[in-house]
Protein backbone atom coordinates (compact mmCIF):
# COMPACT_ATOMS: atom_id res chain seq x y z
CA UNK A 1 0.00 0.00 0.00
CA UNK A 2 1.32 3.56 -1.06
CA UNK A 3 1.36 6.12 1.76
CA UNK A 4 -1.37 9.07 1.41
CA UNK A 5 1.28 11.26 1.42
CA UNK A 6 3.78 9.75 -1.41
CA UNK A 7 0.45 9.12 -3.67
CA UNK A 8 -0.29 13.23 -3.01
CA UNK A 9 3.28 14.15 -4.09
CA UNK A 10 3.23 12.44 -7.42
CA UNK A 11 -0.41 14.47 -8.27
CA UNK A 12 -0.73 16.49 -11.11
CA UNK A 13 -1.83 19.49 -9.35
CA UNK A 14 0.94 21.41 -7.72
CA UNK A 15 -1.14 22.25 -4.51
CA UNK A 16 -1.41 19.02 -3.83
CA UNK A 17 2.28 18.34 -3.75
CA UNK A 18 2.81 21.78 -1.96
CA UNK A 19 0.15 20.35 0.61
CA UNK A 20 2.11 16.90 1.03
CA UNK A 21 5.44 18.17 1.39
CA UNK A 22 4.28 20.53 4.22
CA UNK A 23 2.60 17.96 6.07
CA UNK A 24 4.72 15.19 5.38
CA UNK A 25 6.84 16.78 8.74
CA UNK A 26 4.32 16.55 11.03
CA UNK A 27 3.71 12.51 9.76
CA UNK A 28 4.52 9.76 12.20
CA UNK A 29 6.47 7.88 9.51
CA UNK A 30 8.36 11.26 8.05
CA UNK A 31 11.82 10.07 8.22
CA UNK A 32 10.41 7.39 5.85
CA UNK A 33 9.27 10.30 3.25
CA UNK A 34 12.95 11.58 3.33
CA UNK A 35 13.80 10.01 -0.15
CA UNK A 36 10.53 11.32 -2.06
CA UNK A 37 11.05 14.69 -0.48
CA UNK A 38 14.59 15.01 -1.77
CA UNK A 39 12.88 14.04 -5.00
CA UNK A 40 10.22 16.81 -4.93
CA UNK A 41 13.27 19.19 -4.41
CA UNK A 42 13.26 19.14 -8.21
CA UNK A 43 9.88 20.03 -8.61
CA UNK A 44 9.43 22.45 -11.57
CA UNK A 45 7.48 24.68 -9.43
CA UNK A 46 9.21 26.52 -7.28
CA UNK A 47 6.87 26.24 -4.08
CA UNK A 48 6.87 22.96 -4.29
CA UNK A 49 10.76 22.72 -4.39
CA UNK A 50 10.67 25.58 -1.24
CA UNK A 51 7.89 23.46 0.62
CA UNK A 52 10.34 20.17 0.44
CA UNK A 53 12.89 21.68 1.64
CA UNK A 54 11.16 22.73 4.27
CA UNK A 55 9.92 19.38 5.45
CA UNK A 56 13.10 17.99 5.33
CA UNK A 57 14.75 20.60 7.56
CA UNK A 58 12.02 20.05 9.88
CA UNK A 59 12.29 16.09 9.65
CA UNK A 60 16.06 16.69 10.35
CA UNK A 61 15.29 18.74 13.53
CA UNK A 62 12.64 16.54 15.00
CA UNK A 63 13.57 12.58 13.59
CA UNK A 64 16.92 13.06 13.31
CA UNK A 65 19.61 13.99 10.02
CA UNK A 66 20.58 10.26 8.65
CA UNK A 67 17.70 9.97 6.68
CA UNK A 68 17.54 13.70 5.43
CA UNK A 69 21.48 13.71 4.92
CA UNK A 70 21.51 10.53 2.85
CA UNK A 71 18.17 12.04 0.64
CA UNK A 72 19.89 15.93 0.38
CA UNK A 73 23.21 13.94 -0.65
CA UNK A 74 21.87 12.32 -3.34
CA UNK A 75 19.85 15.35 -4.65
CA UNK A 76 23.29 17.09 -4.92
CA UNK A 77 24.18 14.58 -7.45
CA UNK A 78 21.30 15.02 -9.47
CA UNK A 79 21.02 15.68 -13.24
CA UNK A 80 18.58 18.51 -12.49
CA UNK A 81 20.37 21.65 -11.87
CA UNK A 82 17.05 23.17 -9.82
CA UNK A 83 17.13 20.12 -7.48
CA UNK A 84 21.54 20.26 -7.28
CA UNK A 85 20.04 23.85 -5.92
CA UNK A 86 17.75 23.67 -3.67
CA UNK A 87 19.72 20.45 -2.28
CA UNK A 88 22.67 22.96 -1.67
CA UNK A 89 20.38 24.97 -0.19
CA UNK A 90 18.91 22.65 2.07
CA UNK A 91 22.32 21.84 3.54
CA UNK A 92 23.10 24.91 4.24
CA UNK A 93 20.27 24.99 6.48
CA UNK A 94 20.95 22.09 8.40
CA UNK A 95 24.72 22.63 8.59
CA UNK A 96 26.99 25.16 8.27
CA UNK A 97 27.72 25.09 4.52
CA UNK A 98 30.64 23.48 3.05
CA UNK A 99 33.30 23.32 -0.16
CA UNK A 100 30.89 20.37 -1.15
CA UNK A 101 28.05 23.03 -1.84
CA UNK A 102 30.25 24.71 -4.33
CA UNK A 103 29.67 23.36 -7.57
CA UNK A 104 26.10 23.15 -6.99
CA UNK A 105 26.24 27.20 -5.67
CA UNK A 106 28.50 28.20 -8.24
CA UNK A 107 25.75 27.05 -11.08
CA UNK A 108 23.30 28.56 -9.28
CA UNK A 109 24.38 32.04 -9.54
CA UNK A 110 23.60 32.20 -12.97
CA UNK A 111 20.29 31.32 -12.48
CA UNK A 112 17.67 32.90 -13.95
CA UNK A 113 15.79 33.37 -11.00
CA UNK A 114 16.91 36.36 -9.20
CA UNK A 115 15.75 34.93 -5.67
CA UNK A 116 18.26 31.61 -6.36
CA UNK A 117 21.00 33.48 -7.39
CA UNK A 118 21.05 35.88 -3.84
CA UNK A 119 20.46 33.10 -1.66
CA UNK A 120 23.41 31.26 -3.57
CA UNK A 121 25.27 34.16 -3.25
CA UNK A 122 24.52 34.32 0.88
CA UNK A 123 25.70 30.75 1.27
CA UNK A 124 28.66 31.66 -0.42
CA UNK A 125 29.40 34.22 2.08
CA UNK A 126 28.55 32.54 4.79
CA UNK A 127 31.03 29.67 3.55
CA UNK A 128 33.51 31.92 3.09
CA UNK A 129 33.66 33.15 6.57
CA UNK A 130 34.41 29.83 7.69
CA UNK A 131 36.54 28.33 4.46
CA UNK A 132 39.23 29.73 2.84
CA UNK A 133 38.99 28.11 -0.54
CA UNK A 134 36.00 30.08 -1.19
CA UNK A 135 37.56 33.57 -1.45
CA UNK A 136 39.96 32.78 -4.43
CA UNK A 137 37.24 30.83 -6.05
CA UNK A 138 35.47 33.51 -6.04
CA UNK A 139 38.06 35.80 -7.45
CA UNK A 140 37.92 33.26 -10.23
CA UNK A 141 34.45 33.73 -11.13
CA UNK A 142 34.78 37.53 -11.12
CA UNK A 143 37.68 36.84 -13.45
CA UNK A 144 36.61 34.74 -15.45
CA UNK A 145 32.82 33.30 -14.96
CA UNK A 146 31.35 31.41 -17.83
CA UNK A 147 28.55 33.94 -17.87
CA UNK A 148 27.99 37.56 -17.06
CA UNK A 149 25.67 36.65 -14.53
CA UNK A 150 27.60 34.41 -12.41
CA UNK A 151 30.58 37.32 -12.78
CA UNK A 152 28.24 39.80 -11.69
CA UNK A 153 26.79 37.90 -8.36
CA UNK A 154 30.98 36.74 -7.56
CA UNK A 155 31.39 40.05 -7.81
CA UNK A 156 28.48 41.04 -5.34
CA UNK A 157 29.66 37.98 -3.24
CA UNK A 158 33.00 39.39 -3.23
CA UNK A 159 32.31 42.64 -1.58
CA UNK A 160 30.36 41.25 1.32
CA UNK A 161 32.91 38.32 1.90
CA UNK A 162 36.27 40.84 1.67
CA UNK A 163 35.66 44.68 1.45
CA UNK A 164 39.24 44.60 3.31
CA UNK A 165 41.22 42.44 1.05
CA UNK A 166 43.93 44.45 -1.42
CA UNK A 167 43.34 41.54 -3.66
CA UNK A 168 39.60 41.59 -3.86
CA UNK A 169 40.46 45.43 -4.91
CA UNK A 170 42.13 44.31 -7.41
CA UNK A 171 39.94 41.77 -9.08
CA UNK A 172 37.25 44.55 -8.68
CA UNK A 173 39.79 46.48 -10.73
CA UNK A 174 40.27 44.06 -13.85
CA UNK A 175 35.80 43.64 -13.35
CA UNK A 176 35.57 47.60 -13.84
CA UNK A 177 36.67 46.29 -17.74
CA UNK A 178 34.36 43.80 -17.90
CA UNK A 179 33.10 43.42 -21.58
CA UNK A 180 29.83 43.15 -20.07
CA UNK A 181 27.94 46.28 -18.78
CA UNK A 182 26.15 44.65 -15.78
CA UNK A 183 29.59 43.30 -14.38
CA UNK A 184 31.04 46.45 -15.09
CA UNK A 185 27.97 48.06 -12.90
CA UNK A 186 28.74 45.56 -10.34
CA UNK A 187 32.40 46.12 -9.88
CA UNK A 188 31.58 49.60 -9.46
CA UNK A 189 29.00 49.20 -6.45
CA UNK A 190 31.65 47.01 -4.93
CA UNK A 191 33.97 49.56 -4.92
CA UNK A 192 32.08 51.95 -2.71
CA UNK A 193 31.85 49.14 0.16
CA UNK A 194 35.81 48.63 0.09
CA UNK A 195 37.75 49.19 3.32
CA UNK A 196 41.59 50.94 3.03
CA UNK A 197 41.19 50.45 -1.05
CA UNK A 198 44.78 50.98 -2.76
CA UNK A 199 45.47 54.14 -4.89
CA UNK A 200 44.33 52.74 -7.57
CA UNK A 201 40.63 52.33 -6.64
CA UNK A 202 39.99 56.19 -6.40
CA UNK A 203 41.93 56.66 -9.84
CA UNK A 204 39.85 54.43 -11.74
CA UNK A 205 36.88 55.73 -10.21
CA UNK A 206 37.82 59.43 -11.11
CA UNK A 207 38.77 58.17 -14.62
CA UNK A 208 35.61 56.79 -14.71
CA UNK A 209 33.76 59.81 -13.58
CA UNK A 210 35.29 61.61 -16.48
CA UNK A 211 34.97 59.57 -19.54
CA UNK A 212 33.27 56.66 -18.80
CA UNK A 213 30.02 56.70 -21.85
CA UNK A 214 27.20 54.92 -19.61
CA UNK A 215 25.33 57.21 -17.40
CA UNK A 216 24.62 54.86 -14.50
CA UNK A 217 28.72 54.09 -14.09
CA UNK A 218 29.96 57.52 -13.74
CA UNK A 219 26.67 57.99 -11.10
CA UNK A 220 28.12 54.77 -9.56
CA UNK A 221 32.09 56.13 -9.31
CA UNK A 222 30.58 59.48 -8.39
CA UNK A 223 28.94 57.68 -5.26
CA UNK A 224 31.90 55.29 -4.99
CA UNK A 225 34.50 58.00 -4.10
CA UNK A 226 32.29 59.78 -1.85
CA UNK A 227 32.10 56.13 0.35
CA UNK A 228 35.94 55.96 -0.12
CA UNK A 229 36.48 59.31 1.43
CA UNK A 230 33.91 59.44 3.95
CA UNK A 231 36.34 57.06 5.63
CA UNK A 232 39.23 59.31 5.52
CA UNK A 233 39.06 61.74 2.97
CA UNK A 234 42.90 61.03 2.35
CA UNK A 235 42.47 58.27 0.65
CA UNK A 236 41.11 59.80 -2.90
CA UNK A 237 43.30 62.21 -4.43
CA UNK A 238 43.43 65.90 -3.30
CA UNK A 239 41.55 66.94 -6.87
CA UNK A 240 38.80 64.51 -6.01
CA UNK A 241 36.78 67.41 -4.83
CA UNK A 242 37.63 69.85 -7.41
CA UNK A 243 36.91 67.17 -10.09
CA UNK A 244 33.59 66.14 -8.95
CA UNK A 245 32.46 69.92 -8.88
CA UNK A 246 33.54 70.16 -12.53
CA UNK A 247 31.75 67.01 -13.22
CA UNK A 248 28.63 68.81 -11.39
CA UNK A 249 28.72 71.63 -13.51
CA UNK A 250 28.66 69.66 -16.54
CA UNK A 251 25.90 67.34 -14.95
CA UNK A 252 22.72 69.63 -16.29
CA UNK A 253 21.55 67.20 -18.80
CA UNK A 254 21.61 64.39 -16.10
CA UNK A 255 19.86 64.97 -12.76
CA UNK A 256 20.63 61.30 -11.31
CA UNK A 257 24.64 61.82 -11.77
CA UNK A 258 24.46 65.67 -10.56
CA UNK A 259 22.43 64.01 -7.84
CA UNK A 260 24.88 61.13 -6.84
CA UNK A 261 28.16 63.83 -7.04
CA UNK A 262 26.41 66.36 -4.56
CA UNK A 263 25.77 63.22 -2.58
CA UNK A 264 29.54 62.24 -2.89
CA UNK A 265 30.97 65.86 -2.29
CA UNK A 266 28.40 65.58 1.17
CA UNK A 267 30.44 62.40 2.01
CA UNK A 268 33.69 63.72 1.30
CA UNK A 269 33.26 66.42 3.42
CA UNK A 270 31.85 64.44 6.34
CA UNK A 271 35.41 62.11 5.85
CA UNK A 272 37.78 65.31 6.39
CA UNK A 273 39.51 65.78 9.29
CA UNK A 274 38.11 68.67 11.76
CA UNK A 275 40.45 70.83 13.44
């Protein structure tokens, strides 16, 4: 005889399985549902995937891992890259996330779906605080990611997991010549959340300021220089100011960027150092 619950997960109607995976938890026999559960974690709707990983996290808390563990396992192995996710995912819950996530997090950051690729770049982080491997392989993907998406979320990665790293400057550095405009973008938000950047940072952003031909990049380095010297104004060059005025002046046309260096020349001036 099929349990209620297992016939309910392989129903047409994606309720249904929604339904069964949240109350396959609270079943007397749950740690028996692990297997179909890790299953579901492929489901093509996304609720349903959420839902089973839910009810294994809470079958893990209240029956024990073994089960759960041996089902989340095998879903990392899977063909499915949407079930390799949300099997990642699902570890990371139970456990503090480890290198063995990586291949299945580093896929996901070029997902299409926005929410997958910021909680894959989260558990990145969060591994990162706690591995060292995960900061160069993240330099990697900045560097040289097989799409422009997963370079752009490294590159968001990057800043929360080492704002204080000369290194990560300098990867941020080569991503500011990205051929693609959204990593390019990226690079440049990173930038503003650096800590003690090198010289070079506050060049390329004033460079950038200058010539750079997309409107939402100079806005970006405009911003980016006034986080850099709110810190201690000494580290952007003396002309910073005087640049960013003349850069105002010739703003008219473009509200956003004369917005952005009025907010930068605010910062700058709150980073100088008061008598």
């Amino acid at each position: 005889m099929t349990h209620p619950i297992l016939r309910q997960l392989d129903s047409q109607d994606p309720a249904a399985r929604q339904a069964a995976c949240q109350s396959a938890a609270g079943d007397p026999s749950a740690t028996l549902l692990a297997e179909a559960l890790g299953t579901a974690l492929g489901d093509p709707v996304k609720a349903v995937g959420r839902a089973a990983s839910d009810a294994l996290v809470a079958i893990a808390h209240q029956a024990g891992e073994d089960d759960v563990q041996t089902a989340v396992r095998t879903a990392l192995h899977s063909q499915d890259p949407a079930r390799r996710w949300r099997a990642a995912f699902t570890s990371a819950r139970l456990e503090p996330p480890g290198p063995r996530l990586l291949p299945a997090l580093v896929e996901a950051l070029g997902c299409a779906d926005g929410d997958v690729r910021w909680a894959a770049a989260k558990v990145m982080v969060d591994m990162g605080h706690r591995h060292g491997e995960v900061l160069p392989v993240l330099m990697g993907l900045v560097r040289a990611g097989e799409s422009p998406g997963i370079r752009r979320m490294a590159t968001f990665a990057l800043r929360e997991l080492a704002p204080d790293r000369p290194e990560a400057a300098e990867v941020l550095l080569e991503a500011a010549g990205d051929t693609d405009l959204g990593v390019r973008r990226a690079a440049f938000t990173a930038m503003a959340s650096l800590i003690d950047p090198p010289p070079q940072v506050a060049e390329c952003l004033l460079s950038t300021l200058r010539s750079d031909s997309d409107p939402p990049v100079r806005r970006l380095a405009a911003l980016a220089l006034g986080e850099i010297g709110a810190q201690d104004s000494t580290r952007v060059p003396p002309r910073t100011s005087d640049e960013l005025e003349q850069a105002r002046g010739a703003s008219k046309a473009d509200p956003d960027l004369r917005r952005a260096i009025e907010r930068a020349l605010t910062r700058l001036e709150a980073g100088r150092p008061r008598p």
